[in-house]
Structures are given as C-alpha cells and as structure tokens.
N, C-alpha and C. Protein backbone atom coordinates (compact mmCIF):
# COMPACT_ATOMS: atom_id res chain seq x y z
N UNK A 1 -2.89 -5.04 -13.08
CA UNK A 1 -3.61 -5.82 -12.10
C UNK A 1 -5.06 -6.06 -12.52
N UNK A 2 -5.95 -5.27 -13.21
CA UNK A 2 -6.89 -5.24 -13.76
C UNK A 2 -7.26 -6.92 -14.67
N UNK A 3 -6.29 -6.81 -15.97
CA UNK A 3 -6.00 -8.19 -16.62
C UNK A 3 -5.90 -9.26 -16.00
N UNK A 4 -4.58 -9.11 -14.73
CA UNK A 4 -4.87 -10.50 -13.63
C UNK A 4 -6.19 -10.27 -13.14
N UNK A 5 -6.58 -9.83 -12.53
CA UNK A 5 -8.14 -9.89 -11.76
C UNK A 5 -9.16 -10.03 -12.75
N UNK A 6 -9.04 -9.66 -13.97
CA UNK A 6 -9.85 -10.36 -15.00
C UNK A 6 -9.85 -12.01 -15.33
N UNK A 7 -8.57 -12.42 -15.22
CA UNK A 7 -8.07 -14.06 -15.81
C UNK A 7 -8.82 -14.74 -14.36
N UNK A 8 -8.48 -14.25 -13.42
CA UNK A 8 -8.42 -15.07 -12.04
C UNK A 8 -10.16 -14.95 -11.84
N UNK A 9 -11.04 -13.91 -12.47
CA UNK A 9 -12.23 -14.31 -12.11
C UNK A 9 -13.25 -14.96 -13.19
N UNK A 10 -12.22 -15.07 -14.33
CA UNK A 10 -13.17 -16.32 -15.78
C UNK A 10 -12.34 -17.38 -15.06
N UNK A 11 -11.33 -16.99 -14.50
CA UNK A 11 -10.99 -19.23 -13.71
C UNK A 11 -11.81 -19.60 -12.78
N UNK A 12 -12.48 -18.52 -11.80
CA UNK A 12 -13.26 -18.64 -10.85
C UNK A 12 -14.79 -18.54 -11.20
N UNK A 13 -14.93 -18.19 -12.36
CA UNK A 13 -16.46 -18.36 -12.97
C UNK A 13 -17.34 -17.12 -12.23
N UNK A 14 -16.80 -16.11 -11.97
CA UNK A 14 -16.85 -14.77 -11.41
C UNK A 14 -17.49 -13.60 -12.58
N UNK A 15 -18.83 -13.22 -12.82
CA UNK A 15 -19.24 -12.60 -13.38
C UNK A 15 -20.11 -11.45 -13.07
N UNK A 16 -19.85 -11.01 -11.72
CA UNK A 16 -20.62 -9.97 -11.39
C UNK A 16 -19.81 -8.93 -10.87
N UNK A 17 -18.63 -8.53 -11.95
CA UNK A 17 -17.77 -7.72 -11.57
C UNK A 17 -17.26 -6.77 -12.20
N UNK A 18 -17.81 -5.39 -12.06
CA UNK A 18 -17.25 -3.99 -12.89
C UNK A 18 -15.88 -3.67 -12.97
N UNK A 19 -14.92 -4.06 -14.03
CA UNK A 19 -13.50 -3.38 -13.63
C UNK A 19 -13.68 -2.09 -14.08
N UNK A 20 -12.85 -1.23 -13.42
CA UNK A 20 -12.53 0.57 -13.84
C UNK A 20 -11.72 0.69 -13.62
N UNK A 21 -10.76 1.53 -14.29
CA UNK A 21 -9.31 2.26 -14.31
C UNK A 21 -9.74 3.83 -14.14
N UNK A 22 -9.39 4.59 -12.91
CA UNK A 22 -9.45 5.51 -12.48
C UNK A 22 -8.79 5.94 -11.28
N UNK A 23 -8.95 7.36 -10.95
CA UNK A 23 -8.62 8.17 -9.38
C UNK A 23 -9.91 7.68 -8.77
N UNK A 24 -9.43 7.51 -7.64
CA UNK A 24 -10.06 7.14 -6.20
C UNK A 24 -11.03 8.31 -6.14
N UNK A 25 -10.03 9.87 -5.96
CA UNK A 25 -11.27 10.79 -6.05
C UNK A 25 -11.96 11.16 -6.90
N UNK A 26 -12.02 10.49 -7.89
CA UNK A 26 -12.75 11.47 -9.22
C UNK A 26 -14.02 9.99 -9.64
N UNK A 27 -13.73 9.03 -9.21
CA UNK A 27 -14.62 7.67 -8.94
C UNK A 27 -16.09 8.01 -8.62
N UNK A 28 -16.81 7.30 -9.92
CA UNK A 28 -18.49 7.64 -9.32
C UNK A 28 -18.87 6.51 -9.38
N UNK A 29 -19.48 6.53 -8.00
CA UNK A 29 -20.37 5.06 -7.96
C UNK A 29 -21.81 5.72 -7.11
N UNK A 30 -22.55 4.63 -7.25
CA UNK A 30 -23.68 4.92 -6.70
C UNK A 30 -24.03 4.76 -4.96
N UNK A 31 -24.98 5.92 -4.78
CA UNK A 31 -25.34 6.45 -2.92
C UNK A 31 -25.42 4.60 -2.57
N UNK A 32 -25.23 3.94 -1.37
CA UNK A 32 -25.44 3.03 -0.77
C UNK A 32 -25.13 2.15 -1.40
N UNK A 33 -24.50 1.69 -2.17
CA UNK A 33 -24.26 0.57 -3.03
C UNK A 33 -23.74 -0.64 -2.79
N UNK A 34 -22.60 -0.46 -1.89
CA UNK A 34 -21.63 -1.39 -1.33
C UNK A 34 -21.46 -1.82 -0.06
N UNK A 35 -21.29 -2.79 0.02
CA UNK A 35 -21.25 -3.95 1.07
C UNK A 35 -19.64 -3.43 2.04
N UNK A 36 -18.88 -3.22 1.01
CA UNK A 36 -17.67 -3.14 1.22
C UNK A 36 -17.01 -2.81 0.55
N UNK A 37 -15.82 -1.83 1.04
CA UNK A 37 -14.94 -0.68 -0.14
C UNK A 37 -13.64 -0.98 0.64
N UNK A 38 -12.60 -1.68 0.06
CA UNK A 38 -11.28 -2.03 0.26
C UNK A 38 -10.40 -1.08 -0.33
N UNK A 39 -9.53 -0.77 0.10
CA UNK A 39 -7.54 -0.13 -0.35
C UNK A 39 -6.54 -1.20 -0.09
N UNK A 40 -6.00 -1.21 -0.67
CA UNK A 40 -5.31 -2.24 -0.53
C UNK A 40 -3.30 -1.41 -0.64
N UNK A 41 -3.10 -1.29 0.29
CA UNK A 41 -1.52 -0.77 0.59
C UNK A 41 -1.28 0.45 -0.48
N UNK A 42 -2.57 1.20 -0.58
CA UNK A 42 -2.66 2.54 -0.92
C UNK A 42 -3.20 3.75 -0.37
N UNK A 43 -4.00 3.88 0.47
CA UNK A 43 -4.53 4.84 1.15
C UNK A 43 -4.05 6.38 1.57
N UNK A 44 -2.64 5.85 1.93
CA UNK A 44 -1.11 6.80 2.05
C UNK A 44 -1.07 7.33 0.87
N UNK A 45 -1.53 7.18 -0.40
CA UNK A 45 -0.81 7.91 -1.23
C UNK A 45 -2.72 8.82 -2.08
N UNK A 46 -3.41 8.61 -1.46
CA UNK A 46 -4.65 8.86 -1.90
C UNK A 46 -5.31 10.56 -1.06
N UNK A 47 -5.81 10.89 -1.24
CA UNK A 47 -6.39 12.37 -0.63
C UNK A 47 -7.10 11.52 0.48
N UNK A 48 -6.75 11.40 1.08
CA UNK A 48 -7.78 10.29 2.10
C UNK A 48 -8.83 11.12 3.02
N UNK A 49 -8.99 12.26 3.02
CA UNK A 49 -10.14 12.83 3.76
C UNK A 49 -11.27 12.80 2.23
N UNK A 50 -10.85 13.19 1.47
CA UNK A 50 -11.65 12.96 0.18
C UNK A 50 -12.13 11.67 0.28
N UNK A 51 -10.94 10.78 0.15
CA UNK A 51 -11.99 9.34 -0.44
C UNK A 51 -12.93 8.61 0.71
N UNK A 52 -12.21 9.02 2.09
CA UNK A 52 -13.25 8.74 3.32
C UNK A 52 -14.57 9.05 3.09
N UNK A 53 -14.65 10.58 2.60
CA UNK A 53 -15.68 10.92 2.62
C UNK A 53 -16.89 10.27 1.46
N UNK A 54 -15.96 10.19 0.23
CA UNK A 54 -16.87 9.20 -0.80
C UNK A 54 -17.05 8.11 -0.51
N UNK A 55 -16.39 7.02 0.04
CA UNK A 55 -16.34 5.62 0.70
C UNK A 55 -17.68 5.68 1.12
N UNK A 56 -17.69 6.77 2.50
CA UNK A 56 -19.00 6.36 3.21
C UNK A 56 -20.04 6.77 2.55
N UNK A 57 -20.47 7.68 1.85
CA UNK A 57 -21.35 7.55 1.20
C UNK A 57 -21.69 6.67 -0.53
N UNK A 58 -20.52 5.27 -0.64
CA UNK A 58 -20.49 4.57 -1.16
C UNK A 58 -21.69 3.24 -0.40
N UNK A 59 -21.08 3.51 0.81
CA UNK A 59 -21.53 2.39 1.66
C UNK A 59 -22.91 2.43 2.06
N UNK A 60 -23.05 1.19 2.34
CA UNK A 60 -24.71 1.01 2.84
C UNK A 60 -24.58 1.17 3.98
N UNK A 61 -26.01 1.59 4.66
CA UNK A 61 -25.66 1.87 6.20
C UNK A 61 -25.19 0.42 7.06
N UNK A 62 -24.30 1.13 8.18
CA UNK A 62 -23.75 -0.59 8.64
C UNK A 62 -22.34 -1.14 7.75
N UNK A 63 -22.50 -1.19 6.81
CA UNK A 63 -21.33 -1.77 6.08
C UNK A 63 -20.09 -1.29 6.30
N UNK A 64 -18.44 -1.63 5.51
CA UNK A 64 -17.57 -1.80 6.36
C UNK A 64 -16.50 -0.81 4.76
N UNK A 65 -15.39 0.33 5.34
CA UNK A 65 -14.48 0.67 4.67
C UNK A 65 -13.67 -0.45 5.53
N UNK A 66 -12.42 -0.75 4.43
CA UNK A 66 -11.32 -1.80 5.23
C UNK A 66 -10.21 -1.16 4.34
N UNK A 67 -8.79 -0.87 4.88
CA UNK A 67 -7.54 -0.53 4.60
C UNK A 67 -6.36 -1.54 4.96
N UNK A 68 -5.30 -2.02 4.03
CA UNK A 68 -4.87 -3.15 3.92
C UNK A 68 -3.73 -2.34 3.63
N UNK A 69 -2.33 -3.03 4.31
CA UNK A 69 -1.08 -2.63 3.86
C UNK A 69 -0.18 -2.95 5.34
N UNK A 70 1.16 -2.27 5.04
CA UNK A 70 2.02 -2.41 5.88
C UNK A 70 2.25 -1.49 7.37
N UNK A 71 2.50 -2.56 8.27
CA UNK A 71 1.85 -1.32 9.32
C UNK A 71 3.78 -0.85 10.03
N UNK A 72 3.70 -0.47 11.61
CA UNK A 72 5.26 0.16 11.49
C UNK A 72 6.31 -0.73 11.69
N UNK A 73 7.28 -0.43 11.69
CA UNK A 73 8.27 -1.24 11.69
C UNK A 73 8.83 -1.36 12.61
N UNK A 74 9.05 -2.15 13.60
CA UNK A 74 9.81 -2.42 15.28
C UNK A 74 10.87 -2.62 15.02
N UNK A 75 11.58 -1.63 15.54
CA UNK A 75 13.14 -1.83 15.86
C UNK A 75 13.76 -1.48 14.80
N UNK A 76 15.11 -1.67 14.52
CA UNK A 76 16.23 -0.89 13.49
C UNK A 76 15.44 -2.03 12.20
N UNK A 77 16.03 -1.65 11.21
CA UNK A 77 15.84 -2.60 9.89
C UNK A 77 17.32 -3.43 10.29
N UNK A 78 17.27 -4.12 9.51
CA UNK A 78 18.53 -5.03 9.08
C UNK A 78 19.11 -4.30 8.25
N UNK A 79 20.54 -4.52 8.17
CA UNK A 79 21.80 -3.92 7.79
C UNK A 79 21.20 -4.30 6.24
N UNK A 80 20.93 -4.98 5.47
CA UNK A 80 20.64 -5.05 3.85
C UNK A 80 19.36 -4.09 3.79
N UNK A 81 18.42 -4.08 4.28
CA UNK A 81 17.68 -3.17 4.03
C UNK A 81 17.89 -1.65 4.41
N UNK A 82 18.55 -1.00 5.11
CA UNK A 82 19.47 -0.05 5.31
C UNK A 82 20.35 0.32 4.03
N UNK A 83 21.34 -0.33 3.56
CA UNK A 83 22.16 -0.46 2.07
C UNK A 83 20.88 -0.38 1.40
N UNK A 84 19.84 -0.97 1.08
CA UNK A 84 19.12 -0.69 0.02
C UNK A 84 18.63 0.48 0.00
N UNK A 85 18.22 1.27 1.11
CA UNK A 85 16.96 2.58 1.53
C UNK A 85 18.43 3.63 0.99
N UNK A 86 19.37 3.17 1.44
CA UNK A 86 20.62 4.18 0.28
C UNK A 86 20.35 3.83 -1.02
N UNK A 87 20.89 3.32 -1.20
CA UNK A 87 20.31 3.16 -3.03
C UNK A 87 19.36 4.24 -3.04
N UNK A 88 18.04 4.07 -3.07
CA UNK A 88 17.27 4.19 -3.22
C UNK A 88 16.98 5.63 -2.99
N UNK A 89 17.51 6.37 -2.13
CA UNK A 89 17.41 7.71 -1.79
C UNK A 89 18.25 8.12 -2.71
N UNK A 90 19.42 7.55 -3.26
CA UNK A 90 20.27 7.99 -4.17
C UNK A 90 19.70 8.60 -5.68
N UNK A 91 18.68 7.28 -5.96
CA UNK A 91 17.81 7.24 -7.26
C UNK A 91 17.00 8.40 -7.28
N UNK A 92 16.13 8.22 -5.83
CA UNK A 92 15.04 9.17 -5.82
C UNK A 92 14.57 9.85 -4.60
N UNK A 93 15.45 10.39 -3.97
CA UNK A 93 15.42 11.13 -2.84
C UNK A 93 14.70 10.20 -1.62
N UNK A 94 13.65 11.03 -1.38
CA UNK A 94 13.06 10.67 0.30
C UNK A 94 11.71 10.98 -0.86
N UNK A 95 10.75 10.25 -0.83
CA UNK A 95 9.31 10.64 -1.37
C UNK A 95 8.41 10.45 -0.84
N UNK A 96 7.47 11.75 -0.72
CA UNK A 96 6.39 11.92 0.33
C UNK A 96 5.78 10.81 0.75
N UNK A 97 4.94 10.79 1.29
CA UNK A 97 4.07 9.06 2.04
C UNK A 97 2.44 8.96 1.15
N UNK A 98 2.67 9.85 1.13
CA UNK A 98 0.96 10.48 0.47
C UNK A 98 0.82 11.89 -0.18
N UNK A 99 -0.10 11.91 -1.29
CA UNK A 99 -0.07 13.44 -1.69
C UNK A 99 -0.10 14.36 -0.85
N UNK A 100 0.89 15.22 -1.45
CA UNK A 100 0.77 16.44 -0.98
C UNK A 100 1.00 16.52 0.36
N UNK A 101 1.94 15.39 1.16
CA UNK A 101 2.23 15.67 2.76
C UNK A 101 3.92 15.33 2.73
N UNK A 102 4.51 15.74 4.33
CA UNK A 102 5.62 15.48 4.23
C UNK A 102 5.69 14.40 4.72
N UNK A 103 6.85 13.63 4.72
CA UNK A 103 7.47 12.22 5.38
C UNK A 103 6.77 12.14 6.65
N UNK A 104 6.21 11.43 7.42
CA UNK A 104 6.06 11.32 8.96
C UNK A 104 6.28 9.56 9.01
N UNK A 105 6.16 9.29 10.35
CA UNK A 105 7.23 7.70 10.64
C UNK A 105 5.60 7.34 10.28
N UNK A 106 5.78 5.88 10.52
CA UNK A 106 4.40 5.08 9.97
C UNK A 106 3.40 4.81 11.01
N UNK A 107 3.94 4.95 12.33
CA UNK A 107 2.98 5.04 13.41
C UNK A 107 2.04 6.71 13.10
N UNK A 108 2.42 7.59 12.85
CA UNK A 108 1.86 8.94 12.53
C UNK A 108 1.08 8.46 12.05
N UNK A 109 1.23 8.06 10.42
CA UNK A 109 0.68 8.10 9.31
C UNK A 109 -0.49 7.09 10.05
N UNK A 110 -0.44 6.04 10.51
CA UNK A 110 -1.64 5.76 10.87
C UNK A 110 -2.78 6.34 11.96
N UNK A 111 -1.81 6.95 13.17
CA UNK A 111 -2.58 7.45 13.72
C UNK A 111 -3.52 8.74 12.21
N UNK A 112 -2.88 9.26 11.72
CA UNK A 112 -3.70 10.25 11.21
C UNK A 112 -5.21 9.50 9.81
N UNK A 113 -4.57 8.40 9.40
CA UNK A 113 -5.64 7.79 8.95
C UNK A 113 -6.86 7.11 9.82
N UNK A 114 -6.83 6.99 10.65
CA UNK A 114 -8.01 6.40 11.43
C UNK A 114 -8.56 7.89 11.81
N UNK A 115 -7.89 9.41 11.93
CA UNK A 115 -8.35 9.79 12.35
C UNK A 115 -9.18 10.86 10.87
N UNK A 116 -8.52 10.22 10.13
CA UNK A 116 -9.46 10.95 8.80
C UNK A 116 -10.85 10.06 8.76
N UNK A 117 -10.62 8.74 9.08
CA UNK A 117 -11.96 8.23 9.15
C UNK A 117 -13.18 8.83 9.88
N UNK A 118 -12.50 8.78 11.14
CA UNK A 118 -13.66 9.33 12.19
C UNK A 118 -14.07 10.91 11.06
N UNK A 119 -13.17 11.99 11.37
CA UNK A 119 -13.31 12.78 10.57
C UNK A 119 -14.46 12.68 9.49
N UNK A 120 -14.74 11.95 8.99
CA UNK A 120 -15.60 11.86 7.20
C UNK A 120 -16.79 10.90 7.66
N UNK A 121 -16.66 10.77 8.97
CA UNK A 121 -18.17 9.99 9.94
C UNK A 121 -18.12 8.34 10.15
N UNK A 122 -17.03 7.84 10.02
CA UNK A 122 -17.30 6.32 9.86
C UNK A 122 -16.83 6.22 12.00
N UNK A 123 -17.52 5.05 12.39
CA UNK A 123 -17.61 5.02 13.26
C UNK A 123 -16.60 3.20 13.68
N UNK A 124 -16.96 2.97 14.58
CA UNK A 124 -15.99 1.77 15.21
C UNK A 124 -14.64 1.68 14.38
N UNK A 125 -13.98 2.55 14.33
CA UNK A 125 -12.36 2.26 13.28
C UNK A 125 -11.58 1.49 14.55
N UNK A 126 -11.26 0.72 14.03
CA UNK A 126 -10.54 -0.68 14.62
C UNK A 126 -8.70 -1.11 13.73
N UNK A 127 -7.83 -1.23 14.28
CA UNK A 127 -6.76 -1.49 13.77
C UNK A 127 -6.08 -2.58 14.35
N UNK A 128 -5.64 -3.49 13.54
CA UNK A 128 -4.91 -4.63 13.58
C UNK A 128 -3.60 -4.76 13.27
N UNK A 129 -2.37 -5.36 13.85
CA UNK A 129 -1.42 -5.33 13.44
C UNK A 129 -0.46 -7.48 13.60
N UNK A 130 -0.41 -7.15 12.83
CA UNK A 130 0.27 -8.68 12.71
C UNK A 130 1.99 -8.92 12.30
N UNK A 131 2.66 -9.57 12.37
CA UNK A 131 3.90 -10.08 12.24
C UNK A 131 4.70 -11.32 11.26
N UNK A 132 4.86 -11.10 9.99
CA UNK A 132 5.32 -12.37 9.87
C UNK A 132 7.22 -12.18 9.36
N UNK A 133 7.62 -13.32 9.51
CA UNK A 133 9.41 -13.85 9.56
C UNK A 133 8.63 -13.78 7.40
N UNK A 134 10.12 -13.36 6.52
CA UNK A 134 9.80 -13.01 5.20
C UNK A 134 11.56 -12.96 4.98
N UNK A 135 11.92 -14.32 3.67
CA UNK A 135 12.64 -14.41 3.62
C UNK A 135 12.87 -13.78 2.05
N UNK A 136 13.81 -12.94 1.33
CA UNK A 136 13.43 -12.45 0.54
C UNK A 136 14.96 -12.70 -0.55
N UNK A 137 14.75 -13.23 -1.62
CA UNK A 137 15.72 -13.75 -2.57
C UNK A 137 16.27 -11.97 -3.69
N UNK A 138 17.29 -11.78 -4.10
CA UNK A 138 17.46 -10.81 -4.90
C UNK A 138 16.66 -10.53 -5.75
N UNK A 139 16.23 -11.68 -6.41
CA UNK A 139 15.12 -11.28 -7.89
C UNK A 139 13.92 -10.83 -6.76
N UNK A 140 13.27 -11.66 -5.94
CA UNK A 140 11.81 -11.09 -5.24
C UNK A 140 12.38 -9.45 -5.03
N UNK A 141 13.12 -9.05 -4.03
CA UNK A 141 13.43 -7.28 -3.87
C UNK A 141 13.18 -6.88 -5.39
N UNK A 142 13.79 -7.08 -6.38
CA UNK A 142 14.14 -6.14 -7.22
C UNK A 142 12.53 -6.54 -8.27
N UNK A 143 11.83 -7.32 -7.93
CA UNK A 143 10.59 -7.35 -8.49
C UNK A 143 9.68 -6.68 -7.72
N UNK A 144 9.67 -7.30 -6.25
CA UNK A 144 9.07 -5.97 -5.02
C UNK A 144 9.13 -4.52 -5.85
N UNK A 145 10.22 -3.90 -5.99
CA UNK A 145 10.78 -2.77 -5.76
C UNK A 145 9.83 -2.01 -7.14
N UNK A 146 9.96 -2.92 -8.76
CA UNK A 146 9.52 -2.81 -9.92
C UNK A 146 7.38 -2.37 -9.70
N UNK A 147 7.34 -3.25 -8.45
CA UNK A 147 6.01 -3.18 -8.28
C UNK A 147 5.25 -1.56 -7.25
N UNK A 148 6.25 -1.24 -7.35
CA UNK A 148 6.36 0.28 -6.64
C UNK A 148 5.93 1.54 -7.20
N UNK A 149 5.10 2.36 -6.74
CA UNK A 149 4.71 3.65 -7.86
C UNK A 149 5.69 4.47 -8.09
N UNK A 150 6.78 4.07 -7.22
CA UNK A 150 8.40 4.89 -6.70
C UNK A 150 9.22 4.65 -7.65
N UNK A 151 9.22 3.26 -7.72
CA UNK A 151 10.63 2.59 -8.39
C UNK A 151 10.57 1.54 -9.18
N UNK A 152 9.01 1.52 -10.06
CA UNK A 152 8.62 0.87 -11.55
C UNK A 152 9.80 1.44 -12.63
N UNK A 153 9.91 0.60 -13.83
CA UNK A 153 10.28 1.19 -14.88
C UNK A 153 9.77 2.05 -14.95
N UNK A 154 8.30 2.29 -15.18
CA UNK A 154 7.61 3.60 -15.98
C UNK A 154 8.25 4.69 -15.16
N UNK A 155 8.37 4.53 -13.64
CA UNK A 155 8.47 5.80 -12.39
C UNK A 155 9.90 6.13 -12.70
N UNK A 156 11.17 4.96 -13.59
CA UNK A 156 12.18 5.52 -13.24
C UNK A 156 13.04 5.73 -14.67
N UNK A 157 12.18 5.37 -15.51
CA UNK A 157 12.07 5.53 -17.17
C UNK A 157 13.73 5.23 -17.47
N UNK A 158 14.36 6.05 -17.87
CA UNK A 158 15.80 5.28 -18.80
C UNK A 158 16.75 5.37 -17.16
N UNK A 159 16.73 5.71 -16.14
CA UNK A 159 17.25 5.35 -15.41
C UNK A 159 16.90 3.93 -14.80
N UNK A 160 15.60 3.00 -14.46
CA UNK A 160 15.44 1.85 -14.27
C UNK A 160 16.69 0.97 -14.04
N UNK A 161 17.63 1.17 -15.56
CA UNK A 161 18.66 -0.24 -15.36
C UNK A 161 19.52 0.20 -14.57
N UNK A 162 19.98 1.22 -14.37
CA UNK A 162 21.22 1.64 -14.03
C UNK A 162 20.50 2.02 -11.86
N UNK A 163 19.27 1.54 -11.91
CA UNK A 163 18.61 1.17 -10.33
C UNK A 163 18.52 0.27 -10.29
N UNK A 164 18.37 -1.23 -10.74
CA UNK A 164 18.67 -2.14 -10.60
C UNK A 164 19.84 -2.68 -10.54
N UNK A 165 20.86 -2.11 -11.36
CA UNK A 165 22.29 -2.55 -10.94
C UNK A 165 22.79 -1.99 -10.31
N UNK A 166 22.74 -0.91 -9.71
CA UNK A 166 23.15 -0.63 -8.44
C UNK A 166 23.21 -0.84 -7.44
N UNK A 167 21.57 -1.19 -7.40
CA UNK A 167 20.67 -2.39 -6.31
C UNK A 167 22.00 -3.70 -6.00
N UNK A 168 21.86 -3.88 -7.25
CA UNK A 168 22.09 -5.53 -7.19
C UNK A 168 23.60 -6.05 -6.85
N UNK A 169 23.99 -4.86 -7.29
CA UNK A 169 25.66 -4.40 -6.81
C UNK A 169 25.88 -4.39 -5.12
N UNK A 170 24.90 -3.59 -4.60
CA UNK A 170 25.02 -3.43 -3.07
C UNK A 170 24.63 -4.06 -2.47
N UNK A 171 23.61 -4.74 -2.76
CA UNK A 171 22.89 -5.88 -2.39
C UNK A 171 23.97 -7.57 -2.20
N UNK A 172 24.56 -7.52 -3.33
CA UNK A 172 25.63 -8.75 -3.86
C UNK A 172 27.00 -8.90 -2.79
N UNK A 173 26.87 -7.46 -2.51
CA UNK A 173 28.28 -6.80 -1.49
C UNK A 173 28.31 -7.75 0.09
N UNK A 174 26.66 -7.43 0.20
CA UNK A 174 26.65 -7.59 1.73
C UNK A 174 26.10 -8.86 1.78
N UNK A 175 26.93 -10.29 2.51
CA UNK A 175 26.83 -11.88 2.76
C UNK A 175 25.31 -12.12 3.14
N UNK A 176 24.73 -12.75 2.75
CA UNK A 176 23.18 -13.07 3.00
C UNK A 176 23.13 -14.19 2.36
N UNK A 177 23.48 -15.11 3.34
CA UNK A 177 23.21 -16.85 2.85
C UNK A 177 21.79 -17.06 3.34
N UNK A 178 21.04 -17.67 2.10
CA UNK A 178 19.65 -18.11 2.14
C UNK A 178 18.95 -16.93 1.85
N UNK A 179 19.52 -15.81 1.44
CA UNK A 179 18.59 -14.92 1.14
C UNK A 179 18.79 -13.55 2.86
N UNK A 180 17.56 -12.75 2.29
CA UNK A 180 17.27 -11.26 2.53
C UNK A 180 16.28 -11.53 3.94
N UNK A 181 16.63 -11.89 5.21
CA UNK A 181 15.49 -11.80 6.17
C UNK A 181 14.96 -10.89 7.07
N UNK A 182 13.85 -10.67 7.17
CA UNK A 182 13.04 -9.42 7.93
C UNK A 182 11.98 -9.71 8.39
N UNK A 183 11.36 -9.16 9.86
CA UNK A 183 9.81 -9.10 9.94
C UNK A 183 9.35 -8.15 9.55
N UNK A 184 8.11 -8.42 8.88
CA UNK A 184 7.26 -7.21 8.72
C UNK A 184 6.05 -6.86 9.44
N UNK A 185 5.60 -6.00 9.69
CA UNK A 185 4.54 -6.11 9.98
C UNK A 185 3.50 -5.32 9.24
N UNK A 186 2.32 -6.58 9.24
CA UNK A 186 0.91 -5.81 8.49
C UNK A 186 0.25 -5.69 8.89
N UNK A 187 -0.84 -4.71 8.17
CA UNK A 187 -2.40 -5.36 9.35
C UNK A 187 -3.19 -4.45 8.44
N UNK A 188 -4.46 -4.05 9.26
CA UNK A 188 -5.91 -3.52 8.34
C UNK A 188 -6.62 -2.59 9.50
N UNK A 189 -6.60 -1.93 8.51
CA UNK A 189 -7.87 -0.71 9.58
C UNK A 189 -9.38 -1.18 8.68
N UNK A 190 -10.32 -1.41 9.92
CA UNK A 190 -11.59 -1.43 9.64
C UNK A 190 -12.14 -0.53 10.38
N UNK A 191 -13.81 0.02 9.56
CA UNK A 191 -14.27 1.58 9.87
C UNK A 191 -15.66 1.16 9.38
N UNK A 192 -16.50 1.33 10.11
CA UNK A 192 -18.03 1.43 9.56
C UNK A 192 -18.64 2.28 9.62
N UNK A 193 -19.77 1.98 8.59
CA UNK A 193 -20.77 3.22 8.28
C UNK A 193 -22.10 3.04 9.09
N UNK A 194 -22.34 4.64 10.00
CA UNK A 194 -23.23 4.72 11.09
C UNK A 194 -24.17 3.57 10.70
N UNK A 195 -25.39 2.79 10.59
CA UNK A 195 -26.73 2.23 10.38
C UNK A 195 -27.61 3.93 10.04
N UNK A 196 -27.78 4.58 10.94
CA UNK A 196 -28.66 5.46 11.11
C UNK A 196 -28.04 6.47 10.22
C-alpha cells in the first residue's frame, strides 16, 4: 500500500509526504505535530490503549484521532457468507479481534475502543455508523479475503491454494445469480485532543 500511495501522490503532485513502514507502537513522531492521525480498519488488531496514548500526544491541541472500518453487523449474515466463515474456520480457526484479546461480538469491541480513547484523555469521541447494499462477484471475495492479515498468501503460505479452492468450491455450490449480496455496515470513531 505504501507503493500505491506513493504512485497516487506523484499523479496528484503530492510532495509533502513521509512514508514509513513500521508498528503503530514502536512509531516516533514528534510532541504536537499533527492535524490528524487516522487507522484505517485496523485499530482492533493494534495495542490500542498504547497507540491512544501516543496518538494524543501526536496531536496538536484541539486536533482530531479518527478510526475507520467496519462497524456491527444487523441481523443473521446470508447463507453464502455463513458457508464461507466455515471455510474459513476450517483453514484457520476463530482468530482473536486484536492482540492479545479474546473474540468479543463487534458491538463490544467498539464499545471498548471509544472507551480506550477516553481512557488515554481524548475527549468528544463520537461514533458513526452507516449502511451500504454491496454486491460481491467470486474473484472480489477471494481478493477481499487475499487482502486480509488472516487469509493473505504470506498469512496462509503453501496452504493459500488449497483456501482458495475450497473457497471457491463452496462458494460455486451455493446459487447466487448476479453475484454475493450483503449490507454492511461502516462508520468512524472520531476523538479529540483536550485544547488545554
């Protein structure tokens, strides 16, 4: 992602931009620096009382942490996404949500991230949740799935093919004209840093 966000900001004539490859917690940047410190559908898997706590003292006073990703899921899944979450437990069990914690449903997991915010001092944490209809073709899942820290090649090394065709096997089984449909829902936690 680094390389794309490199190409996409010499197309955009974008030159005031540090890339780094690193841990969230082990990340040094400078006291007050930033306007704004984004996650983007990672936070869950990050020490998040740690990086709260570096965030805000990333931030300038006033300025804004923002968390981006998928929020819970209403109601049963659909019968193909069900067949897939088998697969998938098959490959690789049930895997934690975040270091070092156990499974909790996704309403938890958020209640407990807003409350790591407050926790590490950020003040007005605000959460949004939105809805969209997502129609999803076999190759998109099984590229979704590749884009996963779970269920990349690298994560699933000489097993990979033999998770994709399994996938694609169970997937192929169950009638889905026009494709794979689901709502999802997303949204963003925003959190600011005191002024004072």
């Amino acid at each position: 992602m680094i390389e794309a966000g490199r190409r996409e900001a010499a197309r955009l004539g974008i030159t005031n931009v540090r890339w780094s490859v690193g841990l969230a917690e082990t990340f040094d940047a400078p006291s007050a620096a930033f306007d704004l410190v984004t996650v983007g559908e990672a936070f869950h898997r990050l020490d998040r009382p740690r990086v709260a706590r570096l965030a805000l003292g990333w931030l300038k006073p006033g300025a804004a942490l923002v968390t981006l990703g998928l929020g819970s899921v209403d109601g049963e899944a659909p019968h193909w996404r069900q067949l897939m979450a088998g697969v998938i437990r098959n490959f690789i069990g049930e895997p934690a949500r975040r270091l070092g914690a156990s499974n909790t449903t996704p309403a938890e997991e958020h209640a407990d991230q807003e409350n790591d915010l407050r926790m590490a001092g950020f003040i007005d944490v605000v959460s949004r949740l939105f809805q969209i209809e997502h129609r999803w073709t076999l190759d998109t899942l099984l590229g979704n799935a590749r884009s996963m820290s779970t269920l990349s090649r690298r994560a699933l090394g000489v097993r990979h093919a033999a998770f994709e065709a399994s996938l694609t096997q169970t997937l192929a089984g169950w009638d889905a004209p026009g494709g794979y449909s689901e709502n999802i829902n997303w949204g963003y936690t925003i959190a600011r840093r005191p002024r004072a």
